[in-house]
PDB file of N, CA and C in Angstrom:
ATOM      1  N   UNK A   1       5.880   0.340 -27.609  1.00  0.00           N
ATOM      2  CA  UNK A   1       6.734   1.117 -28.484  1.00  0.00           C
ATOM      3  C   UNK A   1       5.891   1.686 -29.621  1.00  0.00           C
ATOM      4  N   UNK A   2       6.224   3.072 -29.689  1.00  0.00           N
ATOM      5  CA  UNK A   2       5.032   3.363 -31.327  1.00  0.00           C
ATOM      6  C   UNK A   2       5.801   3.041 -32.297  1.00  0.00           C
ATOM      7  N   UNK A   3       4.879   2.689 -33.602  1.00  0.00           N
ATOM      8  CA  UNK A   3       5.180   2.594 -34.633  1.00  0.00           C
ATOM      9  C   UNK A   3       6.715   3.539 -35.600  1.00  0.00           C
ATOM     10  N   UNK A   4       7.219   2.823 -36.444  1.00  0.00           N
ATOM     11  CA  UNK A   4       8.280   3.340 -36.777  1.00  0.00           C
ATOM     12  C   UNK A   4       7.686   4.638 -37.532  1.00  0.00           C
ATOM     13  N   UNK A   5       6.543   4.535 -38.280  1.00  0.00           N
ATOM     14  CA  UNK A   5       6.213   5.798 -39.255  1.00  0.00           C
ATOM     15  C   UNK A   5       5.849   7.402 -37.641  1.00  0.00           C
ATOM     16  N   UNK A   6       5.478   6.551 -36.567  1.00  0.00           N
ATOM     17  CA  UNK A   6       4.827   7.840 -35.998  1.00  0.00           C
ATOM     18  C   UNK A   6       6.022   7.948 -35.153  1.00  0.00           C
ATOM     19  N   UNK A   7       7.378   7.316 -34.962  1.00  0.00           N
ATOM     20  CA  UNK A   7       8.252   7.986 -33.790  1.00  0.00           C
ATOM     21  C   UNK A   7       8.969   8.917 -34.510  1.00  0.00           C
ATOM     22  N   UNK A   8       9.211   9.733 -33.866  1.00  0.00           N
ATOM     23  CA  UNK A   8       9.969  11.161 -34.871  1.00  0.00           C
ATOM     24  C   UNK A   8      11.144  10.986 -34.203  1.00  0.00           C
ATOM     25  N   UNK A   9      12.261  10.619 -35.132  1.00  0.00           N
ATOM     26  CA  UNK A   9      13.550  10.314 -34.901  1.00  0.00           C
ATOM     27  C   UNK A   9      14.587  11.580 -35.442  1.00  0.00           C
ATOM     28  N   UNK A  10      15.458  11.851 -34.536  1.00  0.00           N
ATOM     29  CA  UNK A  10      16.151  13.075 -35.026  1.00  0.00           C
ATOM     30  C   UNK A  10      16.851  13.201 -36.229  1.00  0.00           C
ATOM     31  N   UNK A  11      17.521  13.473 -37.025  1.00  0.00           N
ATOM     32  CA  UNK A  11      17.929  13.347 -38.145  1.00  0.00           C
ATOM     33  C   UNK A  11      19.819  12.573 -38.248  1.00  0.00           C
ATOM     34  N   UNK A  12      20.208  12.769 -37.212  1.00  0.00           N
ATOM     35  CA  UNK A  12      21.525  11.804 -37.025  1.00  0.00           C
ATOM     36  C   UNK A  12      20.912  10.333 -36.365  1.00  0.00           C
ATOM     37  N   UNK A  13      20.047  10.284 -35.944  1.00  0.00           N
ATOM     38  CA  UNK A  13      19.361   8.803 -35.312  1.00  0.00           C
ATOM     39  C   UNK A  13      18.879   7.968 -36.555  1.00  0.00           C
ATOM     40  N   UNK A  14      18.292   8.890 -37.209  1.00  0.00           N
ATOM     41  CA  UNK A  14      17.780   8.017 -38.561  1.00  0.00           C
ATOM     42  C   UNK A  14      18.895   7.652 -39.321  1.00  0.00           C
ATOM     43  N   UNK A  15      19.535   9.119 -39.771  1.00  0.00           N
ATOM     44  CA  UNK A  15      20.986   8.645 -40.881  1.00  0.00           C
ATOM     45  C   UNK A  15      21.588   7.356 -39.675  1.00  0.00           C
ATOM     46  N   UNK A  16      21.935   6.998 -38.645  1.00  0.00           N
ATOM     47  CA  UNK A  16      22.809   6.025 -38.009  1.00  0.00           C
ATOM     48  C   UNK A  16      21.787   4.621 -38.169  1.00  0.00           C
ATOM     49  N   UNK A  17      20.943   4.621 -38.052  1.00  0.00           N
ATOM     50  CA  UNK A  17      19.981   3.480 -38.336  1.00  0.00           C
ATOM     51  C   UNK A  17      20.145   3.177 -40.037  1.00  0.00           C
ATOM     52  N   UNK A  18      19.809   3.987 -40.411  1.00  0.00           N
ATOM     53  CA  UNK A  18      20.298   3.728 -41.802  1.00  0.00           C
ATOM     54  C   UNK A  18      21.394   3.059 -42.423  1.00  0.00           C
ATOM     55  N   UNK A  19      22.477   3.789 -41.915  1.00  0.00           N
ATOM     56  CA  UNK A  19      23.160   3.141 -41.880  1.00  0.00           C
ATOM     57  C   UNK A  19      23.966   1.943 -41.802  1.00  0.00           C
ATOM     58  N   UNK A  20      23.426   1.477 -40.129  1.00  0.00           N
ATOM     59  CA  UNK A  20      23.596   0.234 -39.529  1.00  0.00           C
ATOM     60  C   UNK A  20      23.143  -0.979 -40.510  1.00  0.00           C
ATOM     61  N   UNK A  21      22.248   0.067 -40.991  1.00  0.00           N
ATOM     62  CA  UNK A  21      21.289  -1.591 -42.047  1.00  0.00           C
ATOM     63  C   UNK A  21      21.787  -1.996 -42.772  1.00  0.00           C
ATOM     64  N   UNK A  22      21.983  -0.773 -43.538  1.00  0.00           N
ATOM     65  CA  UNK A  22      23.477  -0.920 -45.006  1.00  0.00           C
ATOM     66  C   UNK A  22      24.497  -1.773 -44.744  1.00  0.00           C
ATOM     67  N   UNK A  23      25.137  -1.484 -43.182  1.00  0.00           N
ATOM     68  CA  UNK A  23      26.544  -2.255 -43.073  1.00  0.00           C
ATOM     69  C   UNK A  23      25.923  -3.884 -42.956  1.00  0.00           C
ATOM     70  N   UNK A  24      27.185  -4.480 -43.995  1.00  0.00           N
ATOM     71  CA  UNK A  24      26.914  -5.814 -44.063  1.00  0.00           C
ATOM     72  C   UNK A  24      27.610  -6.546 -42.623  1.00  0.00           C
ATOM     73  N   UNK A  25      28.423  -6.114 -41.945  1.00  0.00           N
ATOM     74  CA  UNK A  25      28.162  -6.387 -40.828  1.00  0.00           C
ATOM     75  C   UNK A  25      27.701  -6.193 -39.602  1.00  0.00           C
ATOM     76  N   UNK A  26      26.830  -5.743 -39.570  1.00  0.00           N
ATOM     77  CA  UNK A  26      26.356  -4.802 -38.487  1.00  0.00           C
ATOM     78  C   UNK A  26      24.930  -5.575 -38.508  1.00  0.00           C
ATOM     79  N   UNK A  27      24.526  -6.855 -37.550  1.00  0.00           N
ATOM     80  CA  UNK A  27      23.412  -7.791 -37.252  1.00  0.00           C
ATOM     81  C   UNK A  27      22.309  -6.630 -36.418  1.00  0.00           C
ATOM     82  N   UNK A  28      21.007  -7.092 -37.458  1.00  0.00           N
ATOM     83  CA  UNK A  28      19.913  -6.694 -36.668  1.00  0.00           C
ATOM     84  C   UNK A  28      19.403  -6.321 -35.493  1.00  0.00           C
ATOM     85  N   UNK A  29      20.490  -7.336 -34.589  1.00  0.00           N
ATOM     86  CA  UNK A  29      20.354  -7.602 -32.962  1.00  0.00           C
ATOM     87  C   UNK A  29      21.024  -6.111 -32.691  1.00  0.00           C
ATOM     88  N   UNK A  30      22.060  -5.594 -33.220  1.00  0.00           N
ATOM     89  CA  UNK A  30      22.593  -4.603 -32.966  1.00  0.00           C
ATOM     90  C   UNK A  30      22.309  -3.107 -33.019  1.00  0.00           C
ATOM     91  N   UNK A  31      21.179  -2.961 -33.966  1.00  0.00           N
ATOM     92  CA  UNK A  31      20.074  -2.110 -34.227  1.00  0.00           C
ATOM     93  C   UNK A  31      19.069  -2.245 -33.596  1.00  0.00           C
ATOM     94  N   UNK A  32      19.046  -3.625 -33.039  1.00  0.00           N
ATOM     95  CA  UNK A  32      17.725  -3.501 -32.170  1.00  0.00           C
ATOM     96  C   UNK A  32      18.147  -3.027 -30.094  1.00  0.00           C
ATOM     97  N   UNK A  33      19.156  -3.516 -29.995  1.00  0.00           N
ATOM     98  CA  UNK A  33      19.464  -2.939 -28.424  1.00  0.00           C
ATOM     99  C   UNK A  33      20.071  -1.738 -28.927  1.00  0.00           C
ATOM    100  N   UNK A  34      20.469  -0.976 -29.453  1.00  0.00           N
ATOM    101  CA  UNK A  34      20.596   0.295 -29.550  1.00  0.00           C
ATOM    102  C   UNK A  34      19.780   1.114 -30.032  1.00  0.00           C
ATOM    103  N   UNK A  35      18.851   0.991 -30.723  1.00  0.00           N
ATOM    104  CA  UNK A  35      17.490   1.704 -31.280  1.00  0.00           C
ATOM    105  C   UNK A  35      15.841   0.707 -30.585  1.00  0.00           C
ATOM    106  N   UNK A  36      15.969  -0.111 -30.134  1.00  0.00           N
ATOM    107  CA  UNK A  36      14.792  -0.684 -30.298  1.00  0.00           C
ATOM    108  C   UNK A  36      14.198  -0.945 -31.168  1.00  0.00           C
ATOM    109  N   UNK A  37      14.121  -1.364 -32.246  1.00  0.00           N
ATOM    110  CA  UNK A  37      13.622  -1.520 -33.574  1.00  0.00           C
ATOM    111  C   UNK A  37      13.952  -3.447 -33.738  1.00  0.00           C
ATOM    112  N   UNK A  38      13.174  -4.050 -33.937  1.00  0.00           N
ATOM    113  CA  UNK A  38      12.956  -5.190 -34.355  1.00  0.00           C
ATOM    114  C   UNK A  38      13.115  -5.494 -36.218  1.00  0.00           C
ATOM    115  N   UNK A  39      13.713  -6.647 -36.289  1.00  0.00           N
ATOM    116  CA  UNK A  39      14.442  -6.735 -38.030  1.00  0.00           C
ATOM    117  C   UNK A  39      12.765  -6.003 -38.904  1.00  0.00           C
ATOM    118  N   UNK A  40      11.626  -6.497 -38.273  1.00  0.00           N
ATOM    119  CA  UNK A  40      10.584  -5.773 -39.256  1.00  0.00           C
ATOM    120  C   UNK A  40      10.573  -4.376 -38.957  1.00  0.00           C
ATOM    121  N   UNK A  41      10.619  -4.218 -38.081  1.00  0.00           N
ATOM    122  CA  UNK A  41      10.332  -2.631 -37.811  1.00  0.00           C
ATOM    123  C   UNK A  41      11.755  -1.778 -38.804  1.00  0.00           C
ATOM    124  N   UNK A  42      12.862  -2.261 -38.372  1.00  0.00           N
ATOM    125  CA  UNK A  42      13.914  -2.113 -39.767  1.00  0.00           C
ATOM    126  C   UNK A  42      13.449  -1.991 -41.243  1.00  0.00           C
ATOM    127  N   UNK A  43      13.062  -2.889 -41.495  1.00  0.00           N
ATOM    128  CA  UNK A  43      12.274  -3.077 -42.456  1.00  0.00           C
ATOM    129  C   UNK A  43      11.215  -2.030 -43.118  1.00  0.00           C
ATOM    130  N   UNK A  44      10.752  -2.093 -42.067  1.00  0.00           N
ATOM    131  CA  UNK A  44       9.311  -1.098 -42.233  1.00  0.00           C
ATOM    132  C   UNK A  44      10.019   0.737 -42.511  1.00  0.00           C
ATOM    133  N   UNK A  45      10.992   0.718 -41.657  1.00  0.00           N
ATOM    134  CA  UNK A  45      11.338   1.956 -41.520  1.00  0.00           C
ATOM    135  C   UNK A  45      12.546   2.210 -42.588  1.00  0.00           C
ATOM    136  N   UNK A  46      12.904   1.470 -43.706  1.00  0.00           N
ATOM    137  CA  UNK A  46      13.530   1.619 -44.606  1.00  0.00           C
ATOM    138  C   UNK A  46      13.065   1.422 -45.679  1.00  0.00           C
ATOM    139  N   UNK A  47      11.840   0.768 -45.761  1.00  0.00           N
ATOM    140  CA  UNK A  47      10.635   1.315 -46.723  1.00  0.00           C
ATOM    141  C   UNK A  47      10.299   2.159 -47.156  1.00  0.00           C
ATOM    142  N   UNK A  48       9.934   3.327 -45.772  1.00  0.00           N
ATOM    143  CA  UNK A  48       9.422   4.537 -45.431  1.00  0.00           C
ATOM    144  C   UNK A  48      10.330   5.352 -46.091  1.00  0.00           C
ATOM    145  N   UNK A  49      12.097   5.338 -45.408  1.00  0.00           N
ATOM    146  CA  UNK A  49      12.732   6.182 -46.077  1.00  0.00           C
ATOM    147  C   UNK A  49      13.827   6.581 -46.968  1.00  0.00           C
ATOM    148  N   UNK A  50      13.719   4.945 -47.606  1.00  0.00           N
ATOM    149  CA  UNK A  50      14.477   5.191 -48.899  1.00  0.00           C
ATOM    150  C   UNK A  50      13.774   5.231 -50.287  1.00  0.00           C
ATOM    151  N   UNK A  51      14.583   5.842 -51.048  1.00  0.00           N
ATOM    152  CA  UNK A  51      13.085   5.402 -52.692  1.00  0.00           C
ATOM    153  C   UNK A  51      13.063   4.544 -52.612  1.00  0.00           C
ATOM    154  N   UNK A  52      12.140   3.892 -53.507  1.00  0.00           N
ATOM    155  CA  UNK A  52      11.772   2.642 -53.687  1.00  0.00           C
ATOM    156  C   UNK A  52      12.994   1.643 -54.506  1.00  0.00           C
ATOM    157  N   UNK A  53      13.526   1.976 -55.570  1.00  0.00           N
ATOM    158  CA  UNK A  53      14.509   1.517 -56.246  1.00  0.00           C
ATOM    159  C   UNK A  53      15.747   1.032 -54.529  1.00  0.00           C
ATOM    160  N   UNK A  54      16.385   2.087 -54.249  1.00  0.00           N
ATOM    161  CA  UNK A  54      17.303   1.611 -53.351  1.00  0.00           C
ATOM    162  C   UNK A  54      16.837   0.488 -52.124  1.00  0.00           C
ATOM    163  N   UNK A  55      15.221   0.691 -51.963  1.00  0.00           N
ATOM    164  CA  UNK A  55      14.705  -0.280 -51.185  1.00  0.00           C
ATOM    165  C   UNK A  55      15.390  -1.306 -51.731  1.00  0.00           C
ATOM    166  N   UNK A  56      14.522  -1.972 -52.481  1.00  0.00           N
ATOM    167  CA  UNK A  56      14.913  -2.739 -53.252  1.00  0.00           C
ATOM    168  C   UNK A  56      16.175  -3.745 -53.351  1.00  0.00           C
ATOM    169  N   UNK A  57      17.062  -2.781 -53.942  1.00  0.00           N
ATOM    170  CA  UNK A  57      18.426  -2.763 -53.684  1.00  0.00           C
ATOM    171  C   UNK A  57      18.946  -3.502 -52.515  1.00  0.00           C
ATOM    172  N   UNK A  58      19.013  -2.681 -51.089  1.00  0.00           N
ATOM    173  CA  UNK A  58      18.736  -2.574 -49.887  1.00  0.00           C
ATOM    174  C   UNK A  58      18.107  -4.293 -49.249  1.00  0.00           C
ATOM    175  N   UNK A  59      16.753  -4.683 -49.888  1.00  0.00           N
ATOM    176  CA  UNK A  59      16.589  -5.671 -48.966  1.00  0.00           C
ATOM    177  C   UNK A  59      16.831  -6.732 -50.108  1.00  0.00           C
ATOM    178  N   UNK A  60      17.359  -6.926 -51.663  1.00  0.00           N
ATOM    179  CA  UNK A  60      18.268  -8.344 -52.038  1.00  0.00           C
ATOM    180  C   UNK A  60      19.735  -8.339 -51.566  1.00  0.00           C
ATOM    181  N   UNK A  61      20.211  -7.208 -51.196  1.00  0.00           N
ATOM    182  CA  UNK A  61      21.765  -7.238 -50.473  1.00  0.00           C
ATOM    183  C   UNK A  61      21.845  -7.756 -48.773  1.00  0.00           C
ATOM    184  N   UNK A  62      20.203  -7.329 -47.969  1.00  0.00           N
ATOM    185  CA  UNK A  62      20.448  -8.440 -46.784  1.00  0.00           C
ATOM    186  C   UNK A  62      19.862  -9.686 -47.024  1.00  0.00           C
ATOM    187  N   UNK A  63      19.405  -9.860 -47.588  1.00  0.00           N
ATOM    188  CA  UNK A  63      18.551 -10.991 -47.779  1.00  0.00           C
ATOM    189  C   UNK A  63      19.826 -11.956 -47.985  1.00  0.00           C
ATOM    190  N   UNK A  64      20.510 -11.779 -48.649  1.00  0.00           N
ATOM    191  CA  UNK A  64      22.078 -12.782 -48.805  1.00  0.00           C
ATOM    192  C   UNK A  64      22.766 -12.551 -47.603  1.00  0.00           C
ATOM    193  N   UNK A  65      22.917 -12.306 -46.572  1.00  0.00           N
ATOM    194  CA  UNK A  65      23.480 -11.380 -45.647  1.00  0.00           C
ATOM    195  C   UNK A  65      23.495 -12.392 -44.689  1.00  0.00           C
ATOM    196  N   UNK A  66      24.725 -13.224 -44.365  1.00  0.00           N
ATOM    197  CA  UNK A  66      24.263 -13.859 -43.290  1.00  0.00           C
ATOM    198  C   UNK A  66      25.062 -13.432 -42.280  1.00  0.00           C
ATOM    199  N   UNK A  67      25.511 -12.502 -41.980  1.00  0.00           N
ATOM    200  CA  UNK A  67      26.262 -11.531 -41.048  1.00  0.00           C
ATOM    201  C   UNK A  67      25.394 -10.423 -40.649  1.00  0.00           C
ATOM    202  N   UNK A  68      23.914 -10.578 -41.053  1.00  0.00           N
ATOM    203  CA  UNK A  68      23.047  -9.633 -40.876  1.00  0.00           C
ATOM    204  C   UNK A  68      21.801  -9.898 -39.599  1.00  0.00           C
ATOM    205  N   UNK A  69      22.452 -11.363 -39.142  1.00  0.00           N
ATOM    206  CA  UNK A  69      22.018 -12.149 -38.270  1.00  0.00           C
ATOM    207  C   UNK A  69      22.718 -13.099 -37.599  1.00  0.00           C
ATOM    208  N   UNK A  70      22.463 -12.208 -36.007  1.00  0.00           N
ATOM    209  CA  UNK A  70      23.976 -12.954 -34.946  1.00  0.00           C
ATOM    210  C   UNK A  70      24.007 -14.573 -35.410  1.00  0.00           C
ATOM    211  N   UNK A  71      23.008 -15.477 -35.148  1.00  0.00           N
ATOM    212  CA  UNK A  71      22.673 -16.539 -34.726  1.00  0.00           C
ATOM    213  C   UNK A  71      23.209 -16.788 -36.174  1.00  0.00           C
ATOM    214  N   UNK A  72      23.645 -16.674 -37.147  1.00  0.00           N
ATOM    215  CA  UNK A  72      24.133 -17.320 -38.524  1.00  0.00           C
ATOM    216  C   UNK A  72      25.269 -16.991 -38.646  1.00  0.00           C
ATOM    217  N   UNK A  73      25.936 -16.089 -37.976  1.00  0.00           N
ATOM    218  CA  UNK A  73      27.154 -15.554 -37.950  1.00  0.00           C
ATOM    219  C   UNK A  73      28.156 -16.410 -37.402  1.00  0.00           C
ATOM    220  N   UNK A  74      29.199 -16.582 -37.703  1.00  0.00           N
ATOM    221  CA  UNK A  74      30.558 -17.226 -37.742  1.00  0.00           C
ATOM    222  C   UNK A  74      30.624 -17.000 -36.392  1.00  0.00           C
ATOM    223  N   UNK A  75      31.226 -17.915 -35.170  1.00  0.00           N
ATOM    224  CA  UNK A  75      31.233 -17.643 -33.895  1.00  0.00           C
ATOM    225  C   UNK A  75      32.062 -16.866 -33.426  1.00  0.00           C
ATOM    226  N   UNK A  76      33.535 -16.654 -34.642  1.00  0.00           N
ATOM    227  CA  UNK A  76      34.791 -16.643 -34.063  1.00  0.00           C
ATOM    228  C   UNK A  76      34.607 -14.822 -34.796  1.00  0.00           C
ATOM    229  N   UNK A  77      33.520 -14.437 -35.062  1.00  0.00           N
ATOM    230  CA  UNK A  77      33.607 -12.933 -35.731  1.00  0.00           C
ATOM    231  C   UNK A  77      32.685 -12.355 -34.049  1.00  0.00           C
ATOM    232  N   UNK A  78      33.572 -11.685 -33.326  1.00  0.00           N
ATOM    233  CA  UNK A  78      32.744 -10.831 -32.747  1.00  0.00           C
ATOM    234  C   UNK A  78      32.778  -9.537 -32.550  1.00  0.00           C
ATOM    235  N   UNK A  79      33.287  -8.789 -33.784  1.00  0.00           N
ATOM    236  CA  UNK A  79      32.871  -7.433 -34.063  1.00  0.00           C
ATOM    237  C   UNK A  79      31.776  -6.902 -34.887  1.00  0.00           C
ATOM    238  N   UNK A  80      31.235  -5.763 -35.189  1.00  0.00           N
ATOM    239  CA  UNK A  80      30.491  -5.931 -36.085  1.00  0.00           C
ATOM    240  C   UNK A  80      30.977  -4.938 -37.308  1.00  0.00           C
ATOM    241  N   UNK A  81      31.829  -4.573 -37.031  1.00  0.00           N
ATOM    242  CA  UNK A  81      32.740  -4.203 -38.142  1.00  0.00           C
ATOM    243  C   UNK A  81      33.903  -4.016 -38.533  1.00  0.00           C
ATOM    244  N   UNK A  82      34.481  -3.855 -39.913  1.00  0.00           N
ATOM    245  CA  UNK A  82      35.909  -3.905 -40.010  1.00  0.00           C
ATOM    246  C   UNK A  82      36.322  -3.140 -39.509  1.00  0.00           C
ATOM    247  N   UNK A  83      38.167  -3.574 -38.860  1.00  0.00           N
ATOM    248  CA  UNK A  83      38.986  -3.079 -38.518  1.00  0.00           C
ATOM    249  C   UNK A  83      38.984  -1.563 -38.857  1.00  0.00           C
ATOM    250  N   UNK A  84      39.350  -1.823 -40.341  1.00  0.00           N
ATOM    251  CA  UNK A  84      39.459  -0.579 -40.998  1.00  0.00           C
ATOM    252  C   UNK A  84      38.898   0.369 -41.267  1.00  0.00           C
ATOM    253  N   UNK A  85      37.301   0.243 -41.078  1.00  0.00           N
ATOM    254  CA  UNK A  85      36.269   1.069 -41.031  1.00  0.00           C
ATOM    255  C   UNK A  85      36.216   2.389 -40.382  1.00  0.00           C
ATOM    256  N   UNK A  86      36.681   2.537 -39.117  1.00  0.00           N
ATOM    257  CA  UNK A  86      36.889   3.412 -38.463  1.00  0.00           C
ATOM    258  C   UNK A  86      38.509   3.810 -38.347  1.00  0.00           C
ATOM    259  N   UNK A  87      38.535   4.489 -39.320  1.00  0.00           N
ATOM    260  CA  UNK A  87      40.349   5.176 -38.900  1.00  0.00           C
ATOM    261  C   UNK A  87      40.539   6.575 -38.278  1.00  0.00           C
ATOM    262  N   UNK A  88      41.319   6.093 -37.163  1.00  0.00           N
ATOM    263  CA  UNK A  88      41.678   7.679 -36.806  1.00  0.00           C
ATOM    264  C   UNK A  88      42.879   8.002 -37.538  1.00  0.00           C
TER     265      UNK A  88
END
């Protein structure tokens, strides 16, 4: 797999990765079979493209996150996001 700085990701692939990271429920594992990206490579690639301040931000909000990782996650939660999140 190449590196996160040299794969050129389209611009709705990145905003959705981005994303995914942000959501506090939305586990690593879930970014990784849909993007291939491993929690560092996440990492690495939200380094790259957020300022630095929101980095920041960004990795003390997962770092508390234990919904940000299947294997710590509550057994009886198996969505990865709220109900309400998506309204039609």
């Amino acid at each position: 797999m190449a590196s996160v700085q040299q794969h050129q990701w389209s611009e709705a692939d990145r905003s959705r990765i981005i994303e995914m990271a942000w959501e506090d429920r939305t586990p690593f594992e879930a970014i990784a079979s849909l993007y291939g990206l491993t929690e560092p490579a996440v990492i690495q690639l939200m380094r790259a493209w957020l300022k630095p301040a929101s980095f920041r931000l960004w990795r003390k909000r997962v770092s508390a996150r234990v919904t940000k990782h299947a294997k710590l996650r509550d057994p009886k939660v198996l969505r990865g996001y709220c109900p309400t999140q998506y309204k039609r």
